[in-house]
Protein backbone atom coordinates (compact mmCIF):
# COMPACT_ATOMS: atom_id res chain seq x y z
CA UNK A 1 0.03 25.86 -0.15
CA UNK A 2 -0.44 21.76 0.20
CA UNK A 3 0.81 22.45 4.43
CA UNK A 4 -2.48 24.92 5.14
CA UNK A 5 -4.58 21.17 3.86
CA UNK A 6 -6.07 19.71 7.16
CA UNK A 7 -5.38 16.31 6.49
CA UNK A 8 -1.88 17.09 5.90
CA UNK A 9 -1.55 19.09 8.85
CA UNK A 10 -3.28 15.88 10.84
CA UNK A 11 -0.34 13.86 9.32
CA UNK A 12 2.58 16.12 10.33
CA UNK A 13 1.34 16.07 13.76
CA UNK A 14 0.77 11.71 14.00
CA UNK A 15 4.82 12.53 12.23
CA UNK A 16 6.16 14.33 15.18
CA UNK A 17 3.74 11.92 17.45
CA UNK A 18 5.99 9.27 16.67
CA UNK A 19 9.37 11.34 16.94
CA UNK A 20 8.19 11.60 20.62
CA UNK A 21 7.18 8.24 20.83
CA UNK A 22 11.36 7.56 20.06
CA UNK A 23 12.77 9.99 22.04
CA UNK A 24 10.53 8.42 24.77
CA UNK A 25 11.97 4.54 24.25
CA UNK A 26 15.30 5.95 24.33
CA UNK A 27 14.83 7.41 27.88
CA UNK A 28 14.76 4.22 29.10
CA UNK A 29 18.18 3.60 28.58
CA UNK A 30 18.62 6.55 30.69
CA UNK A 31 18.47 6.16 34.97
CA UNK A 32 15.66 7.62 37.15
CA UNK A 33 16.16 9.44 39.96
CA UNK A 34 13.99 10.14 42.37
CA UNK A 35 13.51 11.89 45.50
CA UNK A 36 11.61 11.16 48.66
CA UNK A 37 11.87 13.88 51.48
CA UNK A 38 9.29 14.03 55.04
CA UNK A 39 8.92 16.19 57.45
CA UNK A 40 7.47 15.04 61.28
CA UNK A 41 6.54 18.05 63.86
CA UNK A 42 6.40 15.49 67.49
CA UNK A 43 3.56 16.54 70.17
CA UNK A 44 6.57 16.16 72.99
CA UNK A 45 10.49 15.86 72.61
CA UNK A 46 12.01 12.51 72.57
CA UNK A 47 14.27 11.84 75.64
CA UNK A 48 17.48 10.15 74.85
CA UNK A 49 20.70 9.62 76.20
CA UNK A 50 22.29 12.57 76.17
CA UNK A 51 19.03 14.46 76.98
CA UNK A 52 15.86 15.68 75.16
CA UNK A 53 16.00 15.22 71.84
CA UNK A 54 14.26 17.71 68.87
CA UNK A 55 10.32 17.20 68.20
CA UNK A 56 11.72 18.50 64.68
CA UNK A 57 12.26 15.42 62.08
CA UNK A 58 13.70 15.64 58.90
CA UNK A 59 13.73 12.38 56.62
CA UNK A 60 15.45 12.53 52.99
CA UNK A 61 16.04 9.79 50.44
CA UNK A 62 17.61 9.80 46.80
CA UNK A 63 17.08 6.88 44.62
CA UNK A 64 18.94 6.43 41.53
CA UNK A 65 17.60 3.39 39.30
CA UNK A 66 19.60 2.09 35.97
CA UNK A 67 18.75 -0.45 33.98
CA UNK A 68 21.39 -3.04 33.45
CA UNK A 69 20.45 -5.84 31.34
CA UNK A 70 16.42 -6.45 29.97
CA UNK A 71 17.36 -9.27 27.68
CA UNK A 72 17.27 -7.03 24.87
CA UNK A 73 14.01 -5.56 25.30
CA UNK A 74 14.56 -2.24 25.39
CA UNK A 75 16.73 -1.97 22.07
CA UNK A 76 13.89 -3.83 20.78
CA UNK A 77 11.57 -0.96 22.00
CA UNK A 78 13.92 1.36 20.36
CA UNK A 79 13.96 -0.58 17.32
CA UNK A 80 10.44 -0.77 17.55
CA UNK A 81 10.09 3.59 18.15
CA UNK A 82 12.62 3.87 14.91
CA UNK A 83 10.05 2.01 12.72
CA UNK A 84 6.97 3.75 14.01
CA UNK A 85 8.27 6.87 13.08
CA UNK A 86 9.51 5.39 9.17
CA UNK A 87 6.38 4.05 8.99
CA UNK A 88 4.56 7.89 9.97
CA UNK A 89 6.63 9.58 7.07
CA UNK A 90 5.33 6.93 4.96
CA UNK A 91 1.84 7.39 5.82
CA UNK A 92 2.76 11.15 5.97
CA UNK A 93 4.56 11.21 2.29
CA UNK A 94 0.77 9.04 1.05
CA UNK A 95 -1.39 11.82 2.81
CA UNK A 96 0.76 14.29 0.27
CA UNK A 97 0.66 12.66 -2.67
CA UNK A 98 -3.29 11.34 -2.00
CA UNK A 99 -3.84 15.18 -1.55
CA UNK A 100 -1.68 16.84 -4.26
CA UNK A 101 -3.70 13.81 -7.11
CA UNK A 102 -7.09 15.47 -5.12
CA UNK A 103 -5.74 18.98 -5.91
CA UNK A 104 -4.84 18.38 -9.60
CA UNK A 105 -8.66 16.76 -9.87
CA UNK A 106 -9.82 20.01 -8.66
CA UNK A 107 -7.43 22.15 -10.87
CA UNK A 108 -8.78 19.98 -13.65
CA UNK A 109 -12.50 20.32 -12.90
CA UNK A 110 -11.98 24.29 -12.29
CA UNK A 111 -10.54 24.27 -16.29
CA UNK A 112 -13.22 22.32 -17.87
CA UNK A 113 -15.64 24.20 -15.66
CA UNK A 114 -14.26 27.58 -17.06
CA UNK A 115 -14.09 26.32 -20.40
CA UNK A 116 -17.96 25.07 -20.05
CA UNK A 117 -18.32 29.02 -19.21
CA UNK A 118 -17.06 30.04 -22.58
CA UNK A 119 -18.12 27.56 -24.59
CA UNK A 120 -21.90 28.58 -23.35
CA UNK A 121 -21.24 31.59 -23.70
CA UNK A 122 -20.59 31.24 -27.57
CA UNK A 123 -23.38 29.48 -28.01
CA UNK A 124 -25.81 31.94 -26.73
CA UNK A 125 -24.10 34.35 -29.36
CA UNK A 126 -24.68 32.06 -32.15
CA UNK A 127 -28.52 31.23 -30.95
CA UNK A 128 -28.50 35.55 -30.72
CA UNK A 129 -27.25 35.99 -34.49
CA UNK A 130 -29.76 32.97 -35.36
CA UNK A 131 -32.69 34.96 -33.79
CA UNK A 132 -31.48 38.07 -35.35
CA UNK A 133 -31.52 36.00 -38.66
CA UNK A 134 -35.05 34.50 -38.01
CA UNK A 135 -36.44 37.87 -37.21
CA UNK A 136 -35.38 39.51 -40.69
CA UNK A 137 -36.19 36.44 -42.29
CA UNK A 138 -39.68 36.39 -40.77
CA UNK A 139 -40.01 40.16 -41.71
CA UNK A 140 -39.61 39.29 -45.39
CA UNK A 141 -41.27 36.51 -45.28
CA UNK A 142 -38.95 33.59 -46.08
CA UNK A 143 -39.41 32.32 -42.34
CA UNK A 144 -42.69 31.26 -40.21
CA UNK A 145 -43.59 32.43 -37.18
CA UNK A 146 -42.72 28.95 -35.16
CA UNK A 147 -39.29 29.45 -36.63
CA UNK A 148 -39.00 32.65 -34.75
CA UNK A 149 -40.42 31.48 -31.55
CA UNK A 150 -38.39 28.08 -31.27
CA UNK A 151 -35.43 30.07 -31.67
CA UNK A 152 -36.59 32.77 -28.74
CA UNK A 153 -37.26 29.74 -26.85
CA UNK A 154 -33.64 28.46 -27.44
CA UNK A 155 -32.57 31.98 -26.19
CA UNK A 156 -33.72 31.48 -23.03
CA UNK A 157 -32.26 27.87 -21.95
CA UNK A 158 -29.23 29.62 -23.55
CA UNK A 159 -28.93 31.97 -21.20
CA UNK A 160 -30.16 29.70 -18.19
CA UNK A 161 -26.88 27.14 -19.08
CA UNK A 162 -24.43 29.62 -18.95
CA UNK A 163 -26.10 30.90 -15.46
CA UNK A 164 -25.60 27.15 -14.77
CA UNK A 165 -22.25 26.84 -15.93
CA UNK A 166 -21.44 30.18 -13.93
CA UNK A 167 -22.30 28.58 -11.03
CA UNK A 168 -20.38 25.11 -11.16
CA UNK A 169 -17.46 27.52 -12.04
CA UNK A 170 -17.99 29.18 -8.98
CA UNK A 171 -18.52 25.80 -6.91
CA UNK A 172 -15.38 24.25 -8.50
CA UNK A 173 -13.08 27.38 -7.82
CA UNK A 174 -14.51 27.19 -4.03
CA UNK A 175 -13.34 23.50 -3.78
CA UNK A 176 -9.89 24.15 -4.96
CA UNK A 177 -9.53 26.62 -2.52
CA UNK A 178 -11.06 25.12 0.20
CA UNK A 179 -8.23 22.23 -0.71
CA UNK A 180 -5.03 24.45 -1.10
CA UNK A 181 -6.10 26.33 2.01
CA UNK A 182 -6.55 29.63 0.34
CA UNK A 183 -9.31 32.35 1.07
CA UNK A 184 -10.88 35.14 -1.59
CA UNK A 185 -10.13 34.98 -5.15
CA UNK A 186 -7.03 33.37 -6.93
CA UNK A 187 -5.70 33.14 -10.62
CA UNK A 188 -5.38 29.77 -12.15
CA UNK A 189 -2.33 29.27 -14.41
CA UNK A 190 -2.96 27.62 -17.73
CA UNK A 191 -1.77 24.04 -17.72
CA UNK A 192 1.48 23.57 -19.43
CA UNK A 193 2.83 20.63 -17.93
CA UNK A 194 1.84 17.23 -19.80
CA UNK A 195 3.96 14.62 -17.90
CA UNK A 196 5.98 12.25 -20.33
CA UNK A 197 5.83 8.76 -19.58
CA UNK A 198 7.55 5.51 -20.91
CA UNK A 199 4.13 3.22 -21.01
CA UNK A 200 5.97 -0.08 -20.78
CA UNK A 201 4.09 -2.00 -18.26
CA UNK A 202 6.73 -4.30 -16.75
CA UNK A 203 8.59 -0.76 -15.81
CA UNK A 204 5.53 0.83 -14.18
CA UNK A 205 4.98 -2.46 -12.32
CA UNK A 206 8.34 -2.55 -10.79
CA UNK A 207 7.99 1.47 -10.39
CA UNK A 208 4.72 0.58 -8.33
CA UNK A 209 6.23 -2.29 -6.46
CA UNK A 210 9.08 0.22 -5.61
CA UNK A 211 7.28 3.33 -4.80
CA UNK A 212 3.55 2.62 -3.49
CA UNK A 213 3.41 3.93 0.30
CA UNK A 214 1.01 0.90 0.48
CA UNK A 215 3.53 -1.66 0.07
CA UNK A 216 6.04 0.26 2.32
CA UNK A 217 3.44 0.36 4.64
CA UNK A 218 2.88 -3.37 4.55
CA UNK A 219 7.18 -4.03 5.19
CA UNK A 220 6.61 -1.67 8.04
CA UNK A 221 3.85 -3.27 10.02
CA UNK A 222 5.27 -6.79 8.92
CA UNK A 223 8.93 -6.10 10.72
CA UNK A 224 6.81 -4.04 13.51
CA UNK A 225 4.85 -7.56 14.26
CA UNK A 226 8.23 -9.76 14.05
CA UNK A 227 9.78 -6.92 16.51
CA UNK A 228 6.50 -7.78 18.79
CA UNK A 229 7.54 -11.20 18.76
CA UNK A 230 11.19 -10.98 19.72
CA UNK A 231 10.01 -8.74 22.08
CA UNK A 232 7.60 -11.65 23.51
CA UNK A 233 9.93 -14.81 23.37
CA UNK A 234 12.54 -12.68 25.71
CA UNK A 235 9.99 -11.60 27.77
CA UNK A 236 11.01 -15.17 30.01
CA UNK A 237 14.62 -13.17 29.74
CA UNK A 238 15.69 -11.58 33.56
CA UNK A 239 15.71 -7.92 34.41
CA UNK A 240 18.67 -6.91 35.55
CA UNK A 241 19.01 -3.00 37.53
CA UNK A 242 21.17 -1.47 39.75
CA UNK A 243 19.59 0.49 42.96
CA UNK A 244 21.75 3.23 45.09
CA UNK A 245 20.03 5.08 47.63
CA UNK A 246 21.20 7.70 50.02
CA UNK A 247 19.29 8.60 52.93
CA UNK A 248 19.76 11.18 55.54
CA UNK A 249 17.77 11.77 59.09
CA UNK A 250 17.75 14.34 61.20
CA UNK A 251 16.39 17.13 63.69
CA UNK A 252 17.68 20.08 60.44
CA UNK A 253 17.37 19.45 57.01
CA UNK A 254 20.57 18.57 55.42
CA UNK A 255 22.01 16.03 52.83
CA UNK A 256 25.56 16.41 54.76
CA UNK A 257 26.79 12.70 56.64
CA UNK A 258 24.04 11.09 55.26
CA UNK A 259 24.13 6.93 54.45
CA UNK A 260 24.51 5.17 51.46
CA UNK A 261 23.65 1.39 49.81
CA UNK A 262 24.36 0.15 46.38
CA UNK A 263 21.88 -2.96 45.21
CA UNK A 264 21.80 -4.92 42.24
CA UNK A 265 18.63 -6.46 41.88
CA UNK A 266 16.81 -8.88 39.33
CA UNK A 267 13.74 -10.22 38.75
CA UNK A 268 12.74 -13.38 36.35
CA UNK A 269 9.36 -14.38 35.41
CA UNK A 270 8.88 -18.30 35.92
CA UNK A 271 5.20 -18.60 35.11
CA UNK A 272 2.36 -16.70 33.37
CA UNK A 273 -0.22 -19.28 32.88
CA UNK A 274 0.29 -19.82 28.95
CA UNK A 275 -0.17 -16.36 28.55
CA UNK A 276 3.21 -15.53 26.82
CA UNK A 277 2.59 -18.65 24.25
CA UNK A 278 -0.70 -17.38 23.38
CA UNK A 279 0.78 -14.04 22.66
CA UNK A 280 2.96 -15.57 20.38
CA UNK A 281 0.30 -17.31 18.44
CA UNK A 282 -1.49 -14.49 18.03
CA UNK A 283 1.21 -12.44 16.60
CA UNK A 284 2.56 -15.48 14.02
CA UNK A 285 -1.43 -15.24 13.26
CA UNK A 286 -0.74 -11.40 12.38
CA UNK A 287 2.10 -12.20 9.73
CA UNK A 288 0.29 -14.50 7.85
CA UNK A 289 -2.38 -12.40 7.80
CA UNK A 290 0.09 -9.54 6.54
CA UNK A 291 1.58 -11.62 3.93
CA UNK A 292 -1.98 -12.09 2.15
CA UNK A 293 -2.44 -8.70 2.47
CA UNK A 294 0.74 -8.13 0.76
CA UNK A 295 -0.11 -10.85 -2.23
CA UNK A 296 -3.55 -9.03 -2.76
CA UNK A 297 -2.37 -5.61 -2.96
CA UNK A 298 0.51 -7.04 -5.64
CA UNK A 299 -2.36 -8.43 -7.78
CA UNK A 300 -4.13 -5.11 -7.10
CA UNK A 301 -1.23 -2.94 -8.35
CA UNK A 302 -1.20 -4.97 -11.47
CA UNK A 303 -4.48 -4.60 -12.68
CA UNK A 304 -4.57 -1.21 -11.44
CA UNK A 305 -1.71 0.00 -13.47
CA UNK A 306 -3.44 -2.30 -16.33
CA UNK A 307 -6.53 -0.01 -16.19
CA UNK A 308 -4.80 3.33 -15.99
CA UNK A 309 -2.88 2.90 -19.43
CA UNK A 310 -6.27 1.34 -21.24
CA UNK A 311 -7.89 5.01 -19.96
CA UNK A 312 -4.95 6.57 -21.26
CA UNK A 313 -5.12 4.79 -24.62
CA UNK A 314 -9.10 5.15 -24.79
CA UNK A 315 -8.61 9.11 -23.87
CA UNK A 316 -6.06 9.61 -26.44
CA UNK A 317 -8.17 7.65 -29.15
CA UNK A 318 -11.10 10.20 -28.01
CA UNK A 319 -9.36 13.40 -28.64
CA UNK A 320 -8.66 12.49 -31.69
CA UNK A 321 -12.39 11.84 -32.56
CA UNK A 322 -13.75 14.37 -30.76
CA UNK A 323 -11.74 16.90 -32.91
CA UNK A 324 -12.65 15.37 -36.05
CA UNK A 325 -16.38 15.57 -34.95
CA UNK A 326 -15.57 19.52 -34.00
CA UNK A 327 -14.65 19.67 -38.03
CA UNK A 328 -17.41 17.79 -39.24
CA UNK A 329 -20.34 19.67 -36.38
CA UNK A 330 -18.72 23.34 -37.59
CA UNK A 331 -19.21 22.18 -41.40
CA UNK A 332 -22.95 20.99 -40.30
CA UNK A 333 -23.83 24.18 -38.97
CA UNK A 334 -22.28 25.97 -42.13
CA UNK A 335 -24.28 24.21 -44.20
CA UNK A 336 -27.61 24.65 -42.10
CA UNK A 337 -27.15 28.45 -41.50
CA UNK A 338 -26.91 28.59 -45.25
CA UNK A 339 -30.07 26.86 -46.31
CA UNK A 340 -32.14 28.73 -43.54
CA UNK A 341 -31.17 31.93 -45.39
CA UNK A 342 -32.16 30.35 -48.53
CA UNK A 343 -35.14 29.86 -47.26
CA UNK A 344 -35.37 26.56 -48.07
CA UNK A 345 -34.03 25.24 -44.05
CA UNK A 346 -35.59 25.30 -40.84
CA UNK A 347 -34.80 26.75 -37.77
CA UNK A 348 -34.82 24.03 -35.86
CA UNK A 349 -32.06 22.34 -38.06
CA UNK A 350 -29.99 25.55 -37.16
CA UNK A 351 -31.02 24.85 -33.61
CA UNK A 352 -29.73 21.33 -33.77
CA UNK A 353 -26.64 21.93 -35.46
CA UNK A 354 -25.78 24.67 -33.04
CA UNK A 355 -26.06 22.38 -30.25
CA UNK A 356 -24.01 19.57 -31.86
CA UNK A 357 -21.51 21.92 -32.55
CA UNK A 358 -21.74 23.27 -27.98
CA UNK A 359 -21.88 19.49 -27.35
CA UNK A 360 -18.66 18.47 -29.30
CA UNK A 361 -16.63 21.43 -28.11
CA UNK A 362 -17.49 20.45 -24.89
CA UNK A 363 -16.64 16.91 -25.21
CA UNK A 364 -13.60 17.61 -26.94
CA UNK A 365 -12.54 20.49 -23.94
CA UNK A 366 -13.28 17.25 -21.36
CA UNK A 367 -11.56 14.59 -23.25
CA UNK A 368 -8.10 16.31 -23.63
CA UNK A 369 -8.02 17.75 -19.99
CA UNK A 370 -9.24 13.58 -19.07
CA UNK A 371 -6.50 12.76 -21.22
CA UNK A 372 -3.92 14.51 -18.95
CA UNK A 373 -5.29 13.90 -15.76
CA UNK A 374 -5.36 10.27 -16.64
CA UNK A 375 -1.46 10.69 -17.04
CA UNK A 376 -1.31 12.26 -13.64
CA UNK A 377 -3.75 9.39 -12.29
CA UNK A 378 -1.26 6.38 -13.63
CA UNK A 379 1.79 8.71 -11.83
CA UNK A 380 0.07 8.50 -8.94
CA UNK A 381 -0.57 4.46 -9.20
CA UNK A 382 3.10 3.82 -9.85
CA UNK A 383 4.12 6.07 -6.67
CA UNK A 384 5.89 9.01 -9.01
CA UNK A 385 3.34 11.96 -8.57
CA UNK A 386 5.12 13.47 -5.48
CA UNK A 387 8.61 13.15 -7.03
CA UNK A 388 7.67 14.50 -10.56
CA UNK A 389 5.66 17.64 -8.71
CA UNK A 390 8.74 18.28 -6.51
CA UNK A 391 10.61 17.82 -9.34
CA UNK A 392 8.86 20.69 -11.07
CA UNK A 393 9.19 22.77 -8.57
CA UNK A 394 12.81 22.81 -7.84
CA UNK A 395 13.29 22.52 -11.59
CA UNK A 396 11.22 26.31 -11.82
């Protein structure tokens, strides 16, 4: 599963970080209340008028504070709370999708891996029927002895690249699961899915402009700065709270008879040496900043959905070769194979055709899994990956 991913797990958390960071701005619409309470042992008794007094003193206070007016700053903190936690699903929703485009890599690079397997694997059993062939052919002697030893020599790297091969099997496997999360051994489904996609650029533009967490991103922080500044042009605006307090004193602890006072009280800043106006500067600073950013990453997007369709064309256009070279390698070593048992080919031809023949089924095995994971690559530029996989997956 995508959740056991440590990144992803890293985002959730920043993702309820910020659902605190709300629920924390909206306690200060709320009061405080506080409560002060002493306790004073005397060396000697007091003496007062109706006799000694108690060397026992109790002293208790409860302060209630609520906020009455701020000049709109704290529904601007709110305001400011809501966005910070949009803006961690965003970044939470691009973690997903930035990991499920890393796992479908992986998926990819475990197929072609496994495929690399197999295809080595039938080439070793083609250089074995060769050798066989050499060997008889040497025994009745329509074959030399270097024909026979070039082959035996072809053996052997034969069997070292499938050893090879094994082994980035093995390493690609381990980095899939290592990326879903998963320990021991797993079975990999075949892929069936081949997304379909309506390659009109102007649509996929929009699509991107839409979708990109990027972008969102970008709205996000640019409202979170303007929020900063409304926040610092009222920050001239009074603070308005009102203070009760009820105090009790005493030889006993008790709250009974106690005294009470009800304050409103407000405080204005007249002067901060420039430093509000600076504040301000720096922020409108900030936006323009922000709205480059934004320009650059809409030129960006552009050519980046340009290139993706150009690999899709130019990895379609390769399959298609690539299996016509398959034809054309198979009829090659046909055609060798049968003049080395006339006796009138070489081994090393057979040799060479054989590893045309590996070569092109390996380039044709990488160019149609490319091919798809190129479609999955432009899904992912246009924003759509997350939706289409979740779309699968209530779909099954």
């Amino acid at each position: 599963s995508l959740q056991n991913n440590s990144e992803i797990v890293k985002s959730n958390l920043d993702r309820e970080i910020a659902v605190q960071d709300l629920k924390l701005a909206l306690k200060n619409l709320y009061p405080d209340i506080s409560l002060q309470s002493s306790y004073t042992r005397l060396e000697e008794a007091p003496m007062t008028l109706f006799g000694e007094g108690s060397r026992n003193n109790y002293s208790t206070k409860i302060t209630l504070t609520q906020p009455v007016y701020a000049g709109g700053k704290i529904r601007l903190g709110i305001d400011q709370a809501e966005k910070g936690l949009e803006l961690a699903k965003v970044q939470d929703e691009k973690q997903m999708s930035d990991t499920l485009f890393k796992v479908i890599q992986a998926y990819y690079n475990v197929i072609m891996a496994r495929d690399r397997v197999n295809i080595e694997k039938e080439a070793l059993e083609l250089v074995k029927e060769h050798h066989r062939m050499a060997k008889v052919s040497y025994e009745v002697g329509t074959a030399i002895k270097t024909d026979l030893l070039q082959v035996e020599i072809e053996e052997s790297k034969a069997e070292q690249s499938v050893l090879s091969a094994q082994n980035q099997l093995w390493l690609a496997r381990q980095n899939l699961a290592n990326m879903i999360g998963v320990s021991g051994d797993f079975n990999l489904a075949e892929p069936e899915l081949e997304p379909e996609l309506d390659m009109d650029f102007d649509k996929l533009y929009q699509q991107a402009l839409v979708n990109r967490s990027e972008l969102k991103t970008l709205t996000l922080n640019r409202e979170m700065i303007e929020t900063n500044l409304e926040i610092e042009k009222k920050s001239h605006m009074p603070n308005v709270n009102i203070i009760g307090n009820y105090s009790w004193q005493g030889d006993e602890f008790s709250l009974k008879d106690g005294s009470w006072d009800l304050t409103v009280a407000g405080s204005i800043s007249l002067f901060s040496g420039g430093k509000s106006t600076t504040k301000k500067d720096k922020i409108k600073k900030n936006l323009e900043k922000l709205k480059v950013s934004e320009n650059n990453l809409n030129n960006m997007l552009e050519l980046e959905i340009r290139q993706k369709m150009m690999e899709i064309g130019e990895n379609q256009q390769n399959v298609k070769i690539q299996k016509m070279n398959l034809n054309k390698a198979e009829e090659n070593l046909r055609l060798e194979e049968k003049r080395f048992e006339a006796g009138v080919g070489r081994s090393i031809d057979v040799l060479n055709a054989q590893t045309t023949l590996k070569q092109t089924k390996i380039a044709l095995s990488q160019s149609e899994y490319r091919y798809e994971q190129s479609l999955f690559d432009l899904l992912a530029s246009t924003g759509n990956l997350l939706d289409y996989v979740r779309g699968i997956i209530n779909n099954e």
